[in-house]
Protein backbone atom coordinates (compact mmCIF):
# COMPACT_ATOMS: atom_id res chain seq x y z
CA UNK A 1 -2.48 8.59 7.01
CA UNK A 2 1.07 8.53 8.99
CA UNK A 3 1.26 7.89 12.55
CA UNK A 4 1.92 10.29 14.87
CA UNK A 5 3.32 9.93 18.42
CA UNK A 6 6.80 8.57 18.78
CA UNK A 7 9.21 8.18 16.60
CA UNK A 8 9.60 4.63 17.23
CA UNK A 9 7.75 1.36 16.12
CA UNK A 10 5.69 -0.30 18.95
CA UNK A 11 5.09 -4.23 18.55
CA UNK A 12 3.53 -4.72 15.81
CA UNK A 13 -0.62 -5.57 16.20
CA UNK A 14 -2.47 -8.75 14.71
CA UNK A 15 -5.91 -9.50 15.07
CA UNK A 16 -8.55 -11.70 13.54
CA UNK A 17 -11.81 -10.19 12.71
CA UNK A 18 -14.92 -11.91 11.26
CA UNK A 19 -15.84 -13.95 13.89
CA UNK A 20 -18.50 -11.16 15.09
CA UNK A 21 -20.07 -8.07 13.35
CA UNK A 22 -19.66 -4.75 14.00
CA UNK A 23 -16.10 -4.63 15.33
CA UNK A 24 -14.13 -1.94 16.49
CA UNK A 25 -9.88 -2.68 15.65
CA UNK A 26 -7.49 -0.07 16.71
CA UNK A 27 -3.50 -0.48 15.54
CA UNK A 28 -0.57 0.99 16.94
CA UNK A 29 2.21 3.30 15.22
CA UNK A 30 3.60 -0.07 13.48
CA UNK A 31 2.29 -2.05 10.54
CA UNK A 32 -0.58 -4.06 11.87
CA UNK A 33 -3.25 -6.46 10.41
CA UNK A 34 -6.54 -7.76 10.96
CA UNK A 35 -7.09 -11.24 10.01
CA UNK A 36 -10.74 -12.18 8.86
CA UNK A 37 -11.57 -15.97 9.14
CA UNK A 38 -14.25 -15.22 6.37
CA UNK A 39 -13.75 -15.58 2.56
CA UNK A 40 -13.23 -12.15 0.57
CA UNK A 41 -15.98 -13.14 -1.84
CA UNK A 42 -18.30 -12.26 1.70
CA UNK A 43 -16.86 -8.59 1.57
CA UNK A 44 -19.18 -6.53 0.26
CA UNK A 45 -17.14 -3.30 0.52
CA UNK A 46 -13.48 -1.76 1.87
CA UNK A 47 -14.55 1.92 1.71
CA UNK A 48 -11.38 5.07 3.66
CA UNK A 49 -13.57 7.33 5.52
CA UNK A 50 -12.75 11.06 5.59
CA UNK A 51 -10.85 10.22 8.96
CA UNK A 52 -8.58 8.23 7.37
CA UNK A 53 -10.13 4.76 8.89
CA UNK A 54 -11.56 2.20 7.20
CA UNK A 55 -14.88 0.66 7.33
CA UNK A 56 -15.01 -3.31 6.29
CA UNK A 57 -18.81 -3.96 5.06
CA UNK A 58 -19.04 -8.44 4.52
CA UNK A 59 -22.19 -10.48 5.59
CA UNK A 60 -21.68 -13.21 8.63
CA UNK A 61 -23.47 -16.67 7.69
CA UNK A 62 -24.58 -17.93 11.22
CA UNK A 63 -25.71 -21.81 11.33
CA UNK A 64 -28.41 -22.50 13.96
CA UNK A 65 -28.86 -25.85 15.80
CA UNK A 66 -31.73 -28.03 16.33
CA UNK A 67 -32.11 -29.79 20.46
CA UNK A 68 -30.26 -32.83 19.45
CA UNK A 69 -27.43 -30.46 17.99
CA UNK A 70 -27.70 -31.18 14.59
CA UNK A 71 -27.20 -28.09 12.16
CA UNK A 72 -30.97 -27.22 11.37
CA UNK A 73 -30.10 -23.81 8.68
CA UNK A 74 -28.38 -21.19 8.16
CA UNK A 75 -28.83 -17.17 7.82
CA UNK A 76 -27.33 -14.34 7.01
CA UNK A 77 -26.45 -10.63 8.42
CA UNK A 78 -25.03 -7.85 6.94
CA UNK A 79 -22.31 -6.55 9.59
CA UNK A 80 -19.43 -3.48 9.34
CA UNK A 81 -16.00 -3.23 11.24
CA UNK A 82 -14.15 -0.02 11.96
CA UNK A 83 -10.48 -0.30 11.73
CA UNK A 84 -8.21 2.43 12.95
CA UNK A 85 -4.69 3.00 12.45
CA UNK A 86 -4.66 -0.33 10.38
CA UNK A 87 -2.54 -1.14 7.24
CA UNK A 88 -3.11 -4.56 6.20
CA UNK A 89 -6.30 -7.06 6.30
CA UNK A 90 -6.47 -10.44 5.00
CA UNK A 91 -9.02 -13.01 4.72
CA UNK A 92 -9.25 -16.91 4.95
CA UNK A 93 -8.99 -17.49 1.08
CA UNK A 94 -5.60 -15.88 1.15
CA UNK A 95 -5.81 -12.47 -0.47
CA UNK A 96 -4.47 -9.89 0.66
CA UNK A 97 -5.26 -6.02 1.31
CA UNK A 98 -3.38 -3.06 1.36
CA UNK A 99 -4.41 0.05 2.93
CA UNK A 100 -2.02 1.58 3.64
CA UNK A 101 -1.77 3.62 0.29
CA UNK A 102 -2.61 6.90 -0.12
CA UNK A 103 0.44 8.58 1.04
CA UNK A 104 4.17 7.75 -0.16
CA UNK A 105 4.60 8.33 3.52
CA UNK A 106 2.97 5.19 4.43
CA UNK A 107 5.00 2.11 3.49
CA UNK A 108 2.87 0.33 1.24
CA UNK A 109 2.19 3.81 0.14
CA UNK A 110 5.83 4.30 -0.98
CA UNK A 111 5.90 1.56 -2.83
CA UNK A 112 3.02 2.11 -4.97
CA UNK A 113 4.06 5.33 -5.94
CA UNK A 114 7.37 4.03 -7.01
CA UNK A 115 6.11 1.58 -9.03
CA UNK A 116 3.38 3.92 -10.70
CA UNK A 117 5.96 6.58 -11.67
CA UNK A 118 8.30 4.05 -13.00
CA UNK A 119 5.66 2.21 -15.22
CA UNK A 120 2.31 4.45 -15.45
CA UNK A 121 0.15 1.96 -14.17
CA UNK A 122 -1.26 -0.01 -10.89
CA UNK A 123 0.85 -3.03 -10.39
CA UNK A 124 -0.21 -6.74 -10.08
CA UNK A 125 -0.41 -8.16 -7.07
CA UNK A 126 2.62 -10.10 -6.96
CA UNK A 127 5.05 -6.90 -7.84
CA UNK A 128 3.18 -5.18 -5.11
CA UNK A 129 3.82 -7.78 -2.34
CA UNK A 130 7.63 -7.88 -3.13
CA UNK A 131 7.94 -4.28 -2.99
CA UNK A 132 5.72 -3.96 0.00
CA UNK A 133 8.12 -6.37 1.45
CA UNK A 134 10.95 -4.37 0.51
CA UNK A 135 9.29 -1.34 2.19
CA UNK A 136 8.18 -3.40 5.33
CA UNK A 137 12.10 -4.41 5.03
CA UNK A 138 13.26 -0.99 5.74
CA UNK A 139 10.52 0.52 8.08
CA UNK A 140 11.89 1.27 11.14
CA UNK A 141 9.57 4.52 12.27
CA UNK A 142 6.35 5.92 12.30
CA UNK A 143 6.87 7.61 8.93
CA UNK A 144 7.92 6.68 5.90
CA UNK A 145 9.97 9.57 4.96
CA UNK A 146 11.55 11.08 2.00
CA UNK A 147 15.01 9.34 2.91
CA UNK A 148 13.16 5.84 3.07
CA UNK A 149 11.36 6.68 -0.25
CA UNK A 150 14.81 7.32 -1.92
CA UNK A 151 16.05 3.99 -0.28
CA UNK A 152 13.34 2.03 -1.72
CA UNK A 153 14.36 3.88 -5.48
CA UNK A 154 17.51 2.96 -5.14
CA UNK A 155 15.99 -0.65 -4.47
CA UNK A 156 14.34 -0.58 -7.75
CA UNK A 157 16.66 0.65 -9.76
CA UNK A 158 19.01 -1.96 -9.14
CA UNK A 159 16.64 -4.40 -9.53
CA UNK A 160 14.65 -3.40 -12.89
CA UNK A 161 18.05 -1.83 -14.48
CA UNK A 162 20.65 -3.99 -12.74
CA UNK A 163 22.95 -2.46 -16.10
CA UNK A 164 22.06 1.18 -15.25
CA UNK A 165 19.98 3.77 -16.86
CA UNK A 166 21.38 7.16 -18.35
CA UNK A 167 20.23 9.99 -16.80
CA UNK A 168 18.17 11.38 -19.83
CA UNK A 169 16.97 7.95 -20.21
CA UNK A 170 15.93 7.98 -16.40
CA UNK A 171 14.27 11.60 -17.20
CA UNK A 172 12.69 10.97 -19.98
CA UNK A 173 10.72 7.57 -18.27
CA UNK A 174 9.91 9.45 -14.92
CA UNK A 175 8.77 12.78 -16.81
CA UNK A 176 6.65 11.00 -19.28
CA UNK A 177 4.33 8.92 -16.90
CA UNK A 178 4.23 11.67 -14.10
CA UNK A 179 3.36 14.57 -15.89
CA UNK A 180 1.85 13.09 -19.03
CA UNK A 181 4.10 13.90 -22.17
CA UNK A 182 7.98 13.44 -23.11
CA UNK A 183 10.29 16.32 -21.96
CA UNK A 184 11.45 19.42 -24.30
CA UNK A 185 14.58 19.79 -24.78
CA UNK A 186 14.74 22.77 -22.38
CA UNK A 187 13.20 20.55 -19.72
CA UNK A 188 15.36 17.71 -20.47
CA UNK A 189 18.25 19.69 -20.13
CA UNK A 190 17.04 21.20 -16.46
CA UNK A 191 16.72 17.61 -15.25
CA UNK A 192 19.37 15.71 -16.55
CA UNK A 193 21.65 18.73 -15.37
CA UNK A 194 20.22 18.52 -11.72
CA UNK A 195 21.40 14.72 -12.01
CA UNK A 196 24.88 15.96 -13.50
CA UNK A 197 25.90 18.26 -10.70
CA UNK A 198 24.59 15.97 -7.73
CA UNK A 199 21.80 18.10 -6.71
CA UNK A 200 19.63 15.05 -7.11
CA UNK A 201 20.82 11.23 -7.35
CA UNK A 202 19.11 9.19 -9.85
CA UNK A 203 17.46 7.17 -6.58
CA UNK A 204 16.65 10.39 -5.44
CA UNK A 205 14.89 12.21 -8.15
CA UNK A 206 12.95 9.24 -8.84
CA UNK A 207 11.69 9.68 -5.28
CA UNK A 208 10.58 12.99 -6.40
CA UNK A 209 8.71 12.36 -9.05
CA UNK A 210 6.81 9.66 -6.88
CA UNK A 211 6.09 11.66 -4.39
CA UNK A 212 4.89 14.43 -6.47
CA UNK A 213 0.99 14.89 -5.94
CA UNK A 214 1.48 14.94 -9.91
CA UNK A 215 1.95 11.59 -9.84
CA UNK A 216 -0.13 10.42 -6.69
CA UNK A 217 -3.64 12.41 -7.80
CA UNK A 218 -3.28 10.07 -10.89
CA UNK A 219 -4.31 6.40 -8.85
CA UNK A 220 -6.20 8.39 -6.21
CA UNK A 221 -9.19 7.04 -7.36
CA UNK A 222 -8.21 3.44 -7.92
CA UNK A 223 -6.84 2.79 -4.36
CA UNK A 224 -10.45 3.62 -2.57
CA UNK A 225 -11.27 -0.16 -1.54
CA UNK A 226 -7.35 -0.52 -0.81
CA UNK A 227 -5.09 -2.70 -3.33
CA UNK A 228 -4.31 -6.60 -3.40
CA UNK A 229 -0.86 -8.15 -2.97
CA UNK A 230 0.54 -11.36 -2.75
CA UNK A 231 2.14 -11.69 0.54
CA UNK A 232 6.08 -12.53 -0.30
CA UNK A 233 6.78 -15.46 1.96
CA UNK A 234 3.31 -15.63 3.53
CA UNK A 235 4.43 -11.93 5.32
CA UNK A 236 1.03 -10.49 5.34
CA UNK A 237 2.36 -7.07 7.56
């Protein structure tokens, strides 16, 4: 969900959770994180409540002592953190989480449905990262807005099509993977003619179709245990 309050960022909050069950983390109106010492393979579940928080389910291995303090055994304990106003979590065997993702109006959010419209699919982890970094780049508010959507197109383009793309060529790509079949000629022409007279840039109707809930009800139900990146240049938020 987007942060309300002011319009500008706060410092940005880091935390490290794992340590203890049953944690509490509250973030600010930036792009925080919450570091777990633990191993992802001890996650059991990353599960978006209705709220729009997120509740971490993992199991805490706790080693007990004998009197002369050598390690006598081990047990384990299911435990489940609450994080709030959160976008990132990563844990000790470096992968990283995502969850900030199911609005284009969150950064990592923007970038996912970018890359979705552009190429009908989830992307791998590493393309996420170095988008997310080219969102995190460019977020300078509480929102992610429209504007900041078209910036990060614009991004794209000139990266994937450093040559260019035609305009029916850019309309043909976008209308296939968000609404499911190639364009008629009559809808062809309606795009490619909104391009031609500058209603729309090409960076700008790409935004469009990404932030289409056209587009975005089509991954809905892949991002609900948040999506994996590679942190670009160990960045994790």
């Amino acid at each position: 969900m987007s942060k309300s309050g002011s319009t500008s960022l706060d410092t940005a909050v880091n935390l490290e959770g794992g340590a203890s069950g049953n944690v509490s983390f509250s973030g600010g109106n930036n792009v925080d994180t919450v570091a777990y010492v633990i191993p992802y393979s001890q996650i059991s579940s990353i599960v978006q409540s209705k709220d729009g928080s997120w509740a971490i389910n993992y199991t805490i291995t706790s080693t007990s002592g004998s009197k002369d303090g050598s390690k006598s055994g081990s047990s384990t304990a299911a435990a489940t953190d609450s994080l709030h106003d959160i976008e990132r979590v990563s844990f000790s065997d470096g992968v990283h989480v995502a969850l900030d993702i199911a609005s284009p109006n969150q950064v990592a959010g923007a970038a996912l449905a970018l890359l979705y419209a552009g190429f009908d699919s989830l992307p791998n982890a590493t393309t996420f990262g170095h988008w997310i970094a080219k969102a995190d780049e460019i977020n300078d508010s509480t929102t992610f807005d429209s504007s900041k959507v078209e910036s990060l197109a614009q991004t794209m383009l000139t990266e994937y099509v450093p040559g260019g793309i035609s305009d029916s060529s850019l309309v043909n790509v976008l209308y296939t993977n968000v609404v499911g079949h190639v364009p008629d000629q009559d809808e062809l022409n309606h795009f490619t003619q909104l391009l031609a007279d500058g209603t729309y840039s090409q960076a700008g109707l790409f935004a469009l179709a990404a932030e289409s809930s056209l587009n975005t009800e089509q991954y809905a139900a892949l991002i609900g245990n948040g999506l994996q990146y590679v942190a670009e240049n160990g960045k994790v938020g």
